[in-house]
C-alpha atoms as a PDB file:
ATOM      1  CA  UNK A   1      23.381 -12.565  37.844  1.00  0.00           C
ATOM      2  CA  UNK A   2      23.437 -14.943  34.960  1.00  0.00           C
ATOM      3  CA  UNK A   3      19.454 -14.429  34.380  1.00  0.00           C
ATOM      4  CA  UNK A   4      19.705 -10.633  34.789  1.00  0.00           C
ATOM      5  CA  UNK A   5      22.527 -10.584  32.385  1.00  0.00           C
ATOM      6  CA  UNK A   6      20.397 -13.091  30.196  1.00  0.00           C
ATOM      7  CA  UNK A   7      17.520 -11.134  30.403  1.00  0.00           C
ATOM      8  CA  UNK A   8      19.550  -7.591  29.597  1.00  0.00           C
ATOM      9  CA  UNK A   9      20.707  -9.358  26.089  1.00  0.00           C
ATOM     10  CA  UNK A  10      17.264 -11.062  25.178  1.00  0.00           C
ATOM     11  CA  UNK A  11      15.883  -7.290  25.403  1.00  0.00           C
ATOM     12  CA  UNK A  12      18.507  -5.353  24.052  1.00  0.00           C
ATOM     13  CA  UNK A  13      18.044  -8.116  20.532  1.00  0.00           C
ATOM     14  CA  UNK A  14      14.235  -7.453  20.842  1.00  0.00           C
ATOM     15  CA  UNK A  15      14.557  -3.420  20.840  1.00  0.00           C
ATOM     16  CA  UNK A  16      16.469  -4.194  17.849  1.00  0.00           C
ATOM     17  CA  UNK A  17      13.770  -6.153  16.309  1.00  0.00           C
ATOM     18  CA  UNK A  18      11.058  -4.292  16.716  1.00  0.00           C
ATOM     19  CA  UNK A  19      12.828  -0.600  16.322  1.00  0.00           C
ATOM     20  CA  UNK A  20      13.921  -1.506  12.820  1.00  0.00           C
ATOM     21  CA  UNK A  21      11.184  -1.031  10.954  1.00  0.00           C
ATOM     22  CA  UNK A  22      10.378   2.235  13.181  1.00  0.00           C
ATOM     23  CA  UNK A  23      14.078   2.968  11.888  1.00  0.00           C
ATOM     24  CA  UNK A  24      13.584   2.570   7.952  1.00  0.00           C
ATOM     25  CA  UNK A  25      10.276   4.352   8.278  1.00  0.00           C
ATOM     26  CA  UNK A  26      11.231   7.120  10.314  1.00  0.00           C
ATOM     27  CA  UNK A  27      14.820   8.055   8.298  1.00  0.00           C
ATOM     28  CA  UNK A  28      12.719   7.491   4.942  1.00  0.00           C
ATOM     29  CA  UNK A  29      10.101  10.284   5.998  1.00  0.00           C
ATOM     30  CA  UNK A  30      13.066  12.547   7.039  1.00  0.00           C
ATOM     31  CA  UNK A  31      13.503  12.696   3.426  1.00  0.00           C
ATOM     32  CA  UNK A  32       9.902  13.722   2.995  1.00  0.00           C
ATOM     33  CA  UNK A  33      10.180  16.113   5.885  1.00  0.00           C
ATOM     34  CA  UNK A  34      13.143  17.545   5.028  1.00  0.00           C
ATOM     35  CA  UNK A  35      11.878  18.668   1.886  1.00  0.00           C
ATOM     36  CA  UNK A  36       8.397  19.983   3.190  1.00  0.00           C
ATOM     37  CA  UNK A  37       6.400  17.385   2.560  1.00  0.00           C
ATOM     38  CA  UNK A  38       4.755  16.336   5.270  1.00  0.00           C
ATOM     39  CA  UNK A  39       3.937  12.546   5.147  1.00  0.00           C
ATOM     40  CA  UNK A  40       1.396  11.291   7.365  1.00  0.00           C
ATOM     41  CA  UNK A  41       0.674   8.201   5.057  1.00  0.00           C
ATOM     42  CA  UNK A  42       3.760   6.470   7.109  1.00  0.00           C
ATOM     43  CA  UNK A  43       1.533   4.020   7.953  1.00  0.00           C
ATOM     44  CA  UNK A  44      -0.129   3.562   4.525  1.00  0.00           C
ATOM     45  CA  UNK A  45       2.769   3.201   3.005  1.00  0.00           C
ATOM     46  CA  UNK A  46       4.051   0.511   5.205  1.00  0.00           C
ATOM     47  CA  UNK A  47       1.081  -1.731   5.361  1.00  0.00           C
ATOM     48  CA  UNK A  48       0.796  -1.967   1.945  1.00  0.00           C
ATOM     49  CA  UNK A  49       4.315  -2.824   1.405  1.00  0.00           C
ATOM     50  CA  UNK A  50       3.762  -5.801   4.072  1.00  0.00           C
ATOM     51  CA  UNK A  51       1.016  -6.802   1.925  1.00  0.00           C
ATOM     52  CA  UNK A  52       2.693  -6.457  -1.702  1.00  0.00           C
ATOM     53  CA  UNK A  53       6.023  -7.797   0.314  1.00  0.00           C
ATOM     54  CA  UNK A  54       4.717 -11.454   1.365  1.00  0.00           C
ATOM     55  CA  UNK A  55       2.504 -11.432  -1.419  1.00  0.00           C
ATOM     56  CA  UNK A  56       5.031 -11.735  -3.758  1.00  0.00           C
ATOM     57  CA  UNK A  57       7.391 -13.867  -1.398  1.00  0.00           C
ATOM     58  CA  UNK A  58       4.539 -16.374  -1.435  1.00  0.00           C
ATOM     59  CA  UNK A  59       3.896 -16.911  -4.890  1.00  0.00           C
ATOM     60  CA  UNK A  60       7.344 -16.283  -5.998  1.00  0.00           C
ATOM     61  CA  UNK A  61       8.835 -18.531  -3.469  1.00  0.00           C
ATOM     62  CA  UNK A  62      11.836 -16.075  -2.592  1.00  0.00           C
ATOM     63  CA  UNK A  63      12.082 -13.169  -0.039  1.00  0.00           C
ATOM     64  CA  UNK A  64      14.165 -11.179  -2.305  1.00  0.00           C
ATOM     65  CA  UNK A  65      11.175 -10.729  -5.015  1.00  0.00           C
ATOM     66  CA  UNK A  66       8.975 -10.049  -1.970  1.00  0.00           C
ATOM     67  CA  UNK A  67      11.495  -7.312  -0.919  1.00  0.00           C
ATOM     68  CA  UNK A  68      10.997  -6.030  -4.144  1.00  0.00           C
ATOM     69  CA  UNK A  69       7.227  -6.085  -4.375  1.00  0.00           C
ATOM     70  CA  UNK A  70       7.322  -4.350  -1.159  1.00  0.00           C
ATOM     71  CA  UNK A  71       9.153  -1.047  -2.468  1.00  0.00           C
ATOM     72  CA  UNK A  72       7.376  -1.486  -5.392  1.00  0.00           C
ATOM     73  CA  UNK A  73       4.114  -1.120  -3.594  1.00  0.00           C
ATOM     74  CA  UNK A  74       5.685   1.579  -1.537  1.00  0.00           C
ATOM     75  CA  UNK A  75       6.942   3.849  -4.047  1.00  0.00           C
ATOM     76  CA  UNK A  76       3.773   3.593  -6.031  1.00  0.00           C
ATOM     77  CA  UNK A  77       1.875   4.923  -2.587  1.00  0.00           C
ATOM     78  CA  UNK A  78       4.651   7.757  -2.648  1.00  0.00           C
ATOM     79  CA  UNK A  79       4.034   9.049  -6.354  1.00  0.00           C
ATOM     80  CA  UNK A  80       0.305   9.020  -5.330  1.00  0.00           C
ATOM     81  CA  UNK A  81       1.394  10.955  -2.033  1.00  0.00           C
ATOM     82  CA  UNK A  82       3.550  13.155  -4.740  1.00  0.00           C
ATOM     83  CA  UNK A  83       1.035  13.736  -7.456  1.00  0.00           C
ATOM     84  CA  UNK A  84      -1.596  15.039  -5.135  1.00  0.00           C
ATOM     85  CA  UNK A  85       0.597  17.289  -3.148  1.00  0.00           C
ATOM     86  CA  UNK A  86       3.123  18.299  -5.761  1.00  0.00           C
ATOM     87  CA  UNK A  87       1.878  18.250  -9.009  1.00  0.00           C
ATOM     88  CA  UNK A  88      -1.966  19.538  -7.580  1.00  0.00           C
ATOM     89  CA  UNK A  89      -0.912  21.187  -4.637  1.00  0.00           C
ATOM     90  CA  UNK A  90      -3.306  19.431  -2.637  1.00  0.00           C
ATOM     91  CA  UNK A  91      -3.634  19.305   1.397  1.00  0.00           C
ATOM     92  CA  UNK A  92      -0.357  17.446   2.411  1.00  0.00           C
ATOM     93  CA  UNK A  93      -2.054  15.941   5.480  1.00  0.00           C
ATOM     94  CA  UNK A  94      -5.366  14.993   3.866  1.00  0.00           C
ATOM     95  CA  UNK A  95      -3.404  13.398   1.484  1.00  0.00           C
ATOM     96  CA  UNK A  96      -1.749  11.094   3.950  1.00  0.00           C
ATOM     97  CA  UNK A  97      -4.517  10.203   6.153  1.00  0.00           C
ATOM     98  CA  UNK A  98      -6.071   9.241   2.379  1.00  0.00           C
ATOM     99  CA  UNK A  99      -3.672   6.864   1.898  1.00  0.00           C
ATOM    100  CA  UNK A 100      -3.779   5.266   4.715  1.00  0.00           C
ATOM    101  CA  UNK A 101      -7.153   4.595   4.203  1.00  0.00           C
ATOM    102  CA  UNK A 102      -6.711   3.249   1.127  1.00  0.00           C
ATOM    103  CA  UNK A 103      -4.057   0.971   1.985  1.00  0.00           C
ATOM    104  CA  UNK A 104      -5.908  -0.796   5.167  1.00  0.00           C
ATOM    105  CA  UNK A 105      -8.512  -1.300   3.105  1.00  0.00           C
ATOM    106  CA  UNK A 106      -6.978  -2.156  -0.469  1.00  0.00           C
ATOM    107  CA  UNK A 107      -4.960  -5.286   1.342  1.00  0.00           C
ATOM    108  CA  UNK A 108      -8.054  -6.381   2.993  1.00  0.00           C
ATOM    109  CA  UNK A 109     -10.131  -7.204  -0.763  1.00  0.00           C
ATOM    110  CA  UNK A 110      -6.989  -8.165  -2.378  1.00  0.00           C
ATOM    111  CA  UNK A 111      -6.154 -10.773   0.427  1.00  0.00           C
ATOM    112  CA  UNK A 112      -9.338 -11.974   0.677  1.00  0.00           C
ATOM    113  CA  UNK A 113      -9.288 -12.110  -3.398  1.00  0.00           C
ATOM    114  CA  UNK A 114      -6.355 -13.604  -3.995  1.00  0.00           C
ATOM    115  CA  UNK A 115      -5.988 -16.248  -1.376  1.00  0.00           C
ATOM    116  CA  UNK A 116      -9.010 -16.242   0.900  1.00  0.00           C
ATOM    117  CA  UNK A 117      -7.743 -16.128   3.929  1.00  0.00           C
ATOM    118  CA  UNK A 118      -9.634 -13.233   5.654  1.00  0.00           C
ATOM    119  CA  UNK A 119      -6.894 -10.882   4.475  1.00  0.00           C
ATOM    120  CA  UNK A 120      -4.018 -12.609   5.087  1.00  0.00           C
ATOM    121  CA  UNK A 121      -1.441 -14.095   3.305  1.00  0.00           C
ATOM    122  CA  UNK A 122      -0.484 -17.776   3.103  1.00  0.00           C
ATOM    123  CA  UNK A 123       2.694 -18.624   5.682  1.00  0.00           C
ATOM    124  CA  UNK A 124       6.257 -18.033   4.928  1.00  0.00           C
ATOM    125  CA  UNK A 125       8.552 -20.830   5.345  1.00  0.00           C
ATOM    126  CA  UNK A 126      12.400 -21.649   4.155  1.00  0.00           C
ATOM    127  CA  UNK A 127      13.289 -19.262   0.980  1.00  0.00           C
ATOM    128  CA  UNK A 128       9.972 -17.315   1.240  1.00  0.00           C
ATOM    129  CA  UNK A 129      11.417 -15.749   4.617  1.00  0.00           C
ATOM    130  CA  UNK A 130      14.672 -13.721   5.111  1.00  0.00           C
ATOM    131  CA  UNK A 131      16.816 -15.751   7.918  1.00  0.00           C
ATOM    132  CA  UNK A 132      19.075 -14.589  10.472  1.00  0.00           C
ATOM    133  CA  UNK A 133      22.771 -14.272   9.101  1.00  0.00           C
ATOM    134  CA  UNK A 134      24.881 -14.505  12.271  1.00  0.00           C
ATOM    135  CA  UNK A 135      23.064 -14.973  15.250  1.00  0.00           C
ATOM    136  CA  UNK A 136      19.797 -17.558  14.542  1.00  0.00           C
ATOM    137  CA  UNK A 137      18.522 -16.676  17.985  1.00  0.00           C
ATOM    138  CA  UNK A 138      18.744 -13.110  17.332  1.00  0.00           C
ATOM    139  CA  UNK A 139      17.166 -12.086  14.730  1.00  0.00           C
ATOM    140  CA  UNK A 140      19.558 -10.041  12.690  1.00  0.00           C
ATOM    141  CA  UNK A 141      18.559 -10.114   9.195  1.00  0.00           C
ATOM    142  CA  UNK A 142      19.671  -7.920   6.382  1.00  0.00           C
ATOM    143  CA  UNK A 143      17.748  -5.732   6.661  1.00  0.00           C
ATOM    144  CA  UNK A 144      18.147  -4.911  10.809  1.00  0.00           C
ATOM    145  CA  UNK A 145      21.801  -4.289   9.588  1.00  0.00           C
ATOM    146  CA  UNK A 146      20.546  -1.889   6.393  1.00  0.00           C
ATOM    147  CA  UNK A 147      18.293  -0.100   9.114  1.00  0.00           C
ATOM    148  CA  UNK A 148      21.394   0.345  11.050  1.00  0.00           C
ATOM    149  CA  UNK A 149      23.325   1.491   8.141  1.00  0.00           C
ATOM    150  CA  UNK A 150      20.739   3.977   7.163  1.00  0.00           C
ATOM    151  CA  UNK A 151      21.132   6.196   9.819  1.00  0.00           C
ATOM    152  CA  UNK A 152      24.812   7.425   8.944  1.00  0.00           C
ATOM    153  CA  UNK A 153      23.767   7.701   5.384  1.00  0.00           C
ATOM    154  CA  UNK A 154      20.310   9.523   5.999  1.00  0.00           C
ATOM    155  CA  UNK A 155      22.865  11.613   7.963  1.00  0.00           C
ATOM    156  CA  UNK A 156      25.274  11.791   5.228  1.00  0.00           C
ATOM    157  CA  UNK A 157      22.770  12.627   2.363  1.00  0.00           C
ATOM    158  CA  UNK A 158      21.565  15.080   4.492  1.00  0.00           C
ATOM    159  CA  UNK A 159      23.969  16.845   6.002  1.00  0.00           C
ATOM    160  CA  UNK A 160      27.075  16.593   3.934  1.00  0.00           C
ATOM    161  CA  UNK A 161      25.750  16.470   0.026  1.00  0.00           C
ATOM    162  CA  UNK A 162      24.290  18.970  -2.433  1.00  0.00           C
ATOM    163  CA  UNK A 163      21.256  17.005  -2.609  1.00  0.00           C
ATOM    164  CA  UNK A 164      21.065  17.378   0.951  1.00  0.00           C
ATOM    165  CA  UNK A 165      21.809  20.991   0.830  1.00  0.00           C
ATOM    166  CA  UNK A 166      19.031  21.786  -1.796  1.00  0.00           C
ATOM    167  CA  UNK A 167      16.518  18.767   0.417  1.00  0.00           C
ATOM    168  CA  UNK A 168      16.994  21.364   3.131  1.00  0.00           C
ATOM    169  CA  UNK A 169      16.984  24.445   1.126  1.00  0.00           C
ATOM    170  CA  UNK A 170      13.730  23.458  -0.283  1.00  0.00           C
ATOM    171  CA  UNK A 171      11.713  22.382   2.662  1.00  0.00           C
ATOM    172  CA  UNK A 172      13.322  26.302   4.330  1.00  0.00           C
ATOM    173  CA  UNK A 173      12.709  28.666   1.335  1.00  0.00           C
ATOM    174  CA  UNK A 174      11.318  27.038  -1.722  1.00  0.00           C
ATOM    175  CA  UNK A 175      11.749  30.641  -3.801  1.00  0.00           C
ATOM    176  CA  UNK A 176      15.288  30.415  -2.925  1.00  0.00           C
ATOM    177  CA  UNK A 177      15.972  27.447  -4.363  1.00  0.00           C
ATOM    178  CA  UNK A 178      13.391  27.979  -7.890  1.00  0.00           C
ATOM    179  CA  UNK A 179      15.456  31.462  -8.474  1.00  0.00           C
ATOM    180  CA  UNK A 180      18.509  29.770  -8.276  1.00  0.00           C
ATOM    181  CA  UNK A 181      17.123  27.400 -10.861  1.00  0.00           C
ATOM    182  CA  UNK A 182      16.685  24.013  -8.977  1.00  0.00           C
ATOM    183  CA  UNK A 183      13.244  22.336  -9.509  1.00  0.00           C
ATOM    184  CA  UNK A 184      11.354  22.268  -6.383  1.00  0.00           C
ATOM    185  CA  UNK A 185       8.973  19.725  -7.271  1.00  0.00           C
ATOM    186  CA  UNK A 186      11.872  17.505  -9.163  1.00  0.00           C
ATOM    187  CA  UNK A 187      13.587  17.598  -5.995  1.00  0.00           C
ATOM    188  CA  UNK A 188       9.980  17.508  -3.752  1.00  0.00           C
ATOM    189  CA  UNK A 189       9.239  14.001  -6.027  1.00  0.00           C
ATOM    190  CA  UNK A 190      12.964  12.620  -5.415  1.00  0.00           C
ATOM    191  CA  UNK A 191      12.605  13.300  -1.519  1.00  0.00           C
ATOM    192  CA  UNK A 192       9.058  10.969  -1.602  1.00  0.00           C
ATOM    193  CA  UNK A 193      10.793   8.743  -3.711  1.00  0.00           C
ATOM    194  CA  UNK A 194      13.476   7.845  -1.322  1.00  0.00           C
ATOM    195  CA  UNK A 195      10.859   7.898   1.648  1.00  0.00           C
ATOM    196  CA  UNK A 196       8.865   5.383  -0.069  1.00  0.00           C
ATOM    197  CA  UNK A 197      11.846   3.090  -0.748  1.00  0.00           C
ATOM    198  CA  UNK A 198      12.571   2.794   2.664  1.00  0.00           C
ATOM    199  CA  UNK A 199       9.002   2.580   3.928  1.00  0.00           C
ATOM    200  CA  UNK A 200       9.077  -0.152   1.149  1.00  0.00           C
ATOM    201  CA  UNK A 201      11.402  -1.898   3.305  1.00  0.00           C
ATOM    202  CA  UNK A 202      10.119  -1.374   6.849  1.00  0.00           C
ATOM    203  CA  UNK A 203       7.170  -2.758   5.413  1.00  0.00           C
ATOM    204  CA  UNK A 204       8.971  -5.814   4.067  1.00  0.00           C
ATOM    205  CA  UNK A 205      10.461  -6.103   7.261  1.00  0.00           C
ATOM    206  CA  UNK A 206       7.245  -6.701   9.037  1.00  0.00           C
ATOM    207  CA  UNK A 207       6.029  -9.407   6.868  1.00  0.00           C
ATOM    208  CA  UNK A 208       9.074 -11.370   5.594  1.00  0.00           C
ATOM    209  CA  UNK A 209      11.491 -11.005   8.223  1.00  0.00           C
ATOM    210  CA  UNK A 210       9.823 -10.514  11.702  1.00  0.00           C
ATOM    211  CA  UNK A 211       7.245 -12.535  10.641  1.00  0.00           C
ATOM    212  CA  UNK A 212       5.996 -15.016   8.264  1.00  0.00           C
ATOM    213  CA  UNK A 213       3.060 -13.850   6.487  1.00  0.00           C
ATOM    214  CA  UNK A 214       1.046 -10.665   6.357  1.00  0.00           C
ATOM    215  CA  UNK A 215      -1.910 -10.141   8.790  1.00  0.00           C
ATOM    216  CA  UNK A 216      -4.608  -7.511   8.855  1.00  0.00           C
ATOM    217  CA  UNK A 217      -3.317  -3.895   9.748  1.00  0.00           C
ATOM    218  CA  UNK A 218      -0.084  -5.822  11.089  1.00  0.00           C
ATOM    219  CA  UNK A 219       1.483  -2.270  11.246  1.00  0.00           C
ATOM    220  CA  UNK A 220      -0.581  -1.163  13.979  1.00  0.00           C
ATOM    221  CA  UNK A 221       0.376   2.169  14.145  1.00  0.00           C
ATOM    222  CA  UNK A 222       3.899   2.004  13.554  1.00  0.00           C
ATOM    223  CA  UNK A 223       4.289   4.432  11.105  1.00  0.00           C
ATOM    224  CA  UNK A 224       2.759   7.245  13.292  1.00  0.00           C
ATOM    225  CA  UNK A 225       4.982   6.214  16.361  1.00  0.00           C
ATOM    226  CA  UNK A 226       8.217   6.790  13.003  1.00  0.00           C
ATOM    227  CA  UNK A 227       6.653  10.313  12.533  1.00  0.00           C
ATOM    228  CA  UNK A 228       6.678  11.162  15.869  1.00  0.00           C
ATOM    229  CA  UNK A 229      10.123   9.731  16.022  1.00  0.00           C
ATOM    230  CA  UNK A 230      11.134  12.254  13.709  1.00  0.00           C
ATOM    231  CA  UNK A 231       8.965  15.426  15.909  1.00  0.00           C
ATOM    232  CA  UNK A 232      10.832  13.861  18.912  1.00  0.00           C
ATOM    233  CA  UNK A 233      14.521  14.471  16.708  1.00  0.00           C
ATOM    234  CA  UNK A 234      13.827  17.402  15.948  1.00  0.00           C
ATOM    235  CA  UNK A 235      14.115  16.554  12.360  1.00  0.00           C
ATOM    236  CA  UNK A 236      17.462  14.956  13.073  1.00  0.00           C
ATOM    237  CA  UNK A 237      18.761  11.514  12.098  1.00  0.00           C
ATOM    238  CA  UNK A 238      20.679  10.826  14.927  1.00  0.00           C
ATOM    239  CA  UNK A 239      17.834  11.749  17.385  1.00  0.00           C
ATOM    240  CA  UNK A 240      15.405  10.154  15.886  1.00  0.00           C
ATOM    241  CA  UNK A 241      17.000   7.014  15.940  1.00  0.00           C
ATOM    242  CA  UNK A 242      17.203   7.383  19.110  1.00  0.00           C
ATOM    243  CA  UNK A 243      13.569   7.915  19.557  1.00  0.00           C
ATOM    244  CA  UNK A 244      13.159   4.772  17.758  1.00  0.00           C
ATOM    245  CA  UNK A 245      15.142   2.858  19.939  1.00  0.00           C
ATOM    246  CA  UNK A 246      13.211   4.282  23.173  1.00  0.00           C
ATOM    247  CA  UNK A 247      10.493   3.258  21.810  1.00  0.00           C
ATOM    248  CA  UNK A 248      11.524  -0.235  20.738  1.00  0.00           C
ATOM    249  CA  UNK A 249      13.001  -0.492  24.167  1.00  0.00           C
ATOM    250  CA  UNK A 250       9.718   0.047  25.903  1.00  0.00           C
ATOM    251  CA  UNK A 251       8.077  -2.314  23.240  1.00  0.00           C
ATOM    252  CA  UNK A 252      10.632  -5.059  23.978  1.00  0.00           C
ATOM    253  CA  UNK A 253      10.292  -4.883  28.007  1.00  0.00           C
ATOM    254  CA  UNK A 254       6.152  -4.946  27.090  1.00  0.00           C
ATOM    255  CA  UNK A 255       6.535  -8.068  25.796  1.00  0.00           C
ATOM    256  CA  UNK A 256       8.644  -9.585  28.600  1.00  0.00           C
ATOM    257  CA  UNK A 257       6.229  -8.146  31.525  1.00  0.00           C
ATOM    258  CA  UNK A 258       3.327 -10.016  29.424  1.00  0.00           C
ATOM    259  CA  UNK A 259       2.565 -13.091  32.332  1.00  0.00           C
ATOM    260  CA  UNK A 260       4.454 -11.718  34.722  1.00  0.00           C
ATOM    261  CA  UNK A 261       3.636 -11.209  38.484  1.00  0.00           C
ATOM    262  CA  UNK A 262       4.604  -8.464  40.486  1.00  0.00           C
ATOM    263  CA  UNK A 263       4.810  -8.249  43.777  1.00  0.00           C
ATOM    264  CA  UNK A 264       1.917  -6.172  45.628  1.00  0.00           C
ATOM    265  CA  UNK A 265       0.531  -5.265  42.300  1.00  0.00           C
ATOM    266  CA  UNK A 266       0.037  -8.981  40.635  1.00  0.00           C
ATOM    267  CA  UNK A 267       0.486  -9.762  36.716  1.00  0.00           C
ATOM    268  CA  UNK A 268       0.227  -7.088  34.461  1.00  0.00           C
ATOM    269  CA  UNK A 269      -3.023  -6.439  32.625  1.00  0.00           C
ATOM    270  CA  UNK A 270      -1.487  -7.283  28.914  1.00  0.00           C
ATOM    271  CA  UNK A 271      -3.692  -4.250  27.459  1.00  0.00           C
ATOM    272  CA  UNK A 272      -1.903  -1.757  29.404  1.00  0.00           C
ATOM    273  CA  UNK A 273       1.356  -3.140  28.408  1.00  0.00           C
ATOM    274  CA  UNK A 274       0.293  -3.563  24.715  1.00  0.00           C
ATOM    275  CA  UNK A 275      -0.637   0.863  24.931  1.00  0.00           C
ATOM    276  CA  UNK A 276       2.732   1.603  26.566  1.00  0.00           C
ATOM    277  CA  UNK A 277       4.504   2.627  23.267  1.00  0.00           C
ATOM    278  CA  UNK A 278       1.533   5.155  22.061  1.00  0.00           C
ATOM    279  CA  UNK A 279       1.010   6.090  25.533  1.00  0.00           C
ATOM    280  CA  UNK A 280       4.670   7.154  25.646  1.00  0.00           C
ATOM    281  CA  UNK A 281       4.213   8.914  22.124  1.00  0.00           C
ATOM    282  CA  UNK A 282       1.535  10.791  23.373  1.00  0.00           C
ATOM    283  CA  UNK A 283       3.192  12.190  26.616  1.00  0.00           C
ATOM    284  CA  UNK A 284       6.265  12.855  24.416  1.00  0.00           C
ATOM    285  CA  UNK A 285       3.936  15.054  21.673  1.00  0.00           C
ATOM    286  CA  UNK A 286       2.141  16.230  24.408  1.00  0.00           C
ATOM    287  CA  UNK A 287       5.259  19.037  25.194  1.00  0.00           C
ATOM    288  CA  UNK A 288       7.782  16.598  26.768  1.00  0.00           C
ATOM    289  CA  UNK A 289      10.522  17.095  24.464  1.00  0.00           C
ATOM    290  CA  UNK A 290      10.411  20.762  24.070  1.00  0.00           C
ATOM    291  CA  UNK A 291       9.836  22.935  21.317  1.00  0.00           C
ATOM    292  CA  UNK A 292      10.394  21.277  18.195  1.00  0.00           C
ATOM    293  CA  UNK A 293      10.197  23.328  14.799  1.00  0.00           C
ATOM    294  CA  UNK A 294       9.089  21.933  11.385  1.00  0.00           C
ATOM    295  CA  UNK A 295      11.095  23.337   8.338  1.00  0.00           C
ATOM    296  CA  UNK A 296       9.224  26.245   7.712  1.00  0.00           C
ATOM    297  CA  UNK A 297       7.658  25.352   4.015  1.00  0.00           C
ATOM    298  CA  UNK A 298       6.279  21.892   5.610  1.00  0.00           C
ATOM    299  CA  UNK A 299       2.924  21.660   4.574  1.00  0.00           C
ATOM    300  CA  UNK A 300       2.932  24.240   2.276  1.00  0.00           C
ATOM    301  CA  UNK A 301       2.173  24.068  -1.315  1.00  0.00           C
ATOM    302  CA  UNK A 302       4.433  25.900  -3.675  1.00  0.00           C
ATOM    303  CA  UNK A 303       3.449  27.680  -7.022  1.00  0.00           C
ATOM    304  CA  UNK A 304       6.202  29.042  -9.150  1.00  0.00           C
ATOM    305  CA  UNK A 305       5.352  32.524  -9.565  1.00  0.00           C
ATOM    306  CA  UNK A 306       5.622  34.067 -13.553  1.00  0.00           C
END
């Protein structure tokens, strides 16, 4: 009973770990969502902040200026991600894939510039690294707790402001919200803006907290598994979290199974427990979770009309 019990709290702490940066990214593109952009450079956005993120943490010596490289490098990405889709009108999910692109390649020639190390950064140790505050064995850095905190105020924002009202107005009916004189691309840029700061951190995350250095496309794919998060909520906070969780759960009990025998079957092949998570987001975008229904401007460029 002891082990069992031992084992429940080891994997509950690890779906923590590894959902947080699935939760920054995921309530950060809600933002984007919300407001009809739709923001498949996630992932781009992310890796790049990693990169920036333990960049800076290395040469700097301090985790805090790495945090702040990271959203840096982010919200730079996002004003890209902006200025092609809002300012040119430009194909939304083109524009994201771009990105991504980009990034995976842009941290590659800068790593290998900067500190030859076949793209990666130098290790993190002491200062360079944000540490556990309360429980060392755990894990729980600042920013598990700000990922935590960001779901009630992604909620909030959302739901209970006039930002949040006009997010959601303009992502519905973007006409509505231009006659009633509101910028829709003011409010378009400010939605990207606030995706990219917490992508900025999820990235962060990944390379100064979880671990201690940046490593070729470290994200691997995390930022798609946010955006389906956010299909799989429906566009909701609250869900989506959850989503997040599920599939931080499943990456949590992946890593315990790795070595482990099973009767009548043996040990698990560590490949198939390394696809479980995009398996599971492919059976869940596949039509598992019902209908689930964009705002209605997503993807849509909008031209004020004179």
């Amino acid at each position: 009973m002891t082990d069992l019990l031992l084992f429940v709290l080891l994997t509950l702490a690890a779906t923590l770990r590894v959902a947080t940066p699935l939760i920054l990214c995921a309530m950060g593109g809600l933002f984007s969502e919300k407001a009809g952009i739709i923001d498949v450079g996630l992932e781009g956005k992310m890796l790049v902040a990693a990169f920036f993120g333990a960049a800076a943490a290395s040469v700097a010596g301090s985790a805090w200026a790495g945090v702040g490289a990271a959203i840096l490098a982010a919200e730079a990405f996002a004003l890209l991600h902006g200025f092609a889709c809002i300012t040119h009108r430009g194909n939304q999910v083109v524009s994201g894939v771009a990105l991504n692109i980009v990034a995976a390649g842009l941290t590659v020639v800068l790593g290998n510039a900067w500190f030859g190390r076949g793209g990666q950064t130098p290790p993190l140790v002491g200062e360079q690294r944000l540490r556990p505050l309360l429980l060392p064995d755990a894990g729980d850095n600042i920013l598990v707790y700000a990922a935590l905190a960001s779901v009630p105020l992604t909620w909030w924002l959302i739901a209970r402001t006039r930002f949040g009202l006009r997010l959601r107005a303009v992502g519905e009916m973007p006409l509505a919200v231009d006659t009633a004189g509101v910028s829709v691309p003011g409010l378009r840029y400010r939605a990207v803006l606030l995706c990219g700061l917490f992508a900025g951190l999820a990235g962060a995350y990944l390379s100064i907290a979880q671990s201690a250095g940046f490593s070729r496309d470290m994200t691997a794919g995390q930022g798609f598994i946010a955006l389906a998060a956010i299909i799989f909520g429906k566009w909701r906070p609250l869900p989506a979290f959850g989503a997040c969780l599920l599939f931080g759960l499943l990456d949590a009990v992946a890593i315990r199974l790795q070595g482990v025998r099973i009767p009548g079957l043996g040990e698990v092949p560590v490949q198939l427990i390394q696809a479980l998570p995009y398996l599971l987001t492919v059976f869940l975008l596949a039509g598992f979770i019902g209908r689930a229904v964009a705002p209605r401007a997503a993807g849509i460029p909008y031209q004020k009309e004179h």
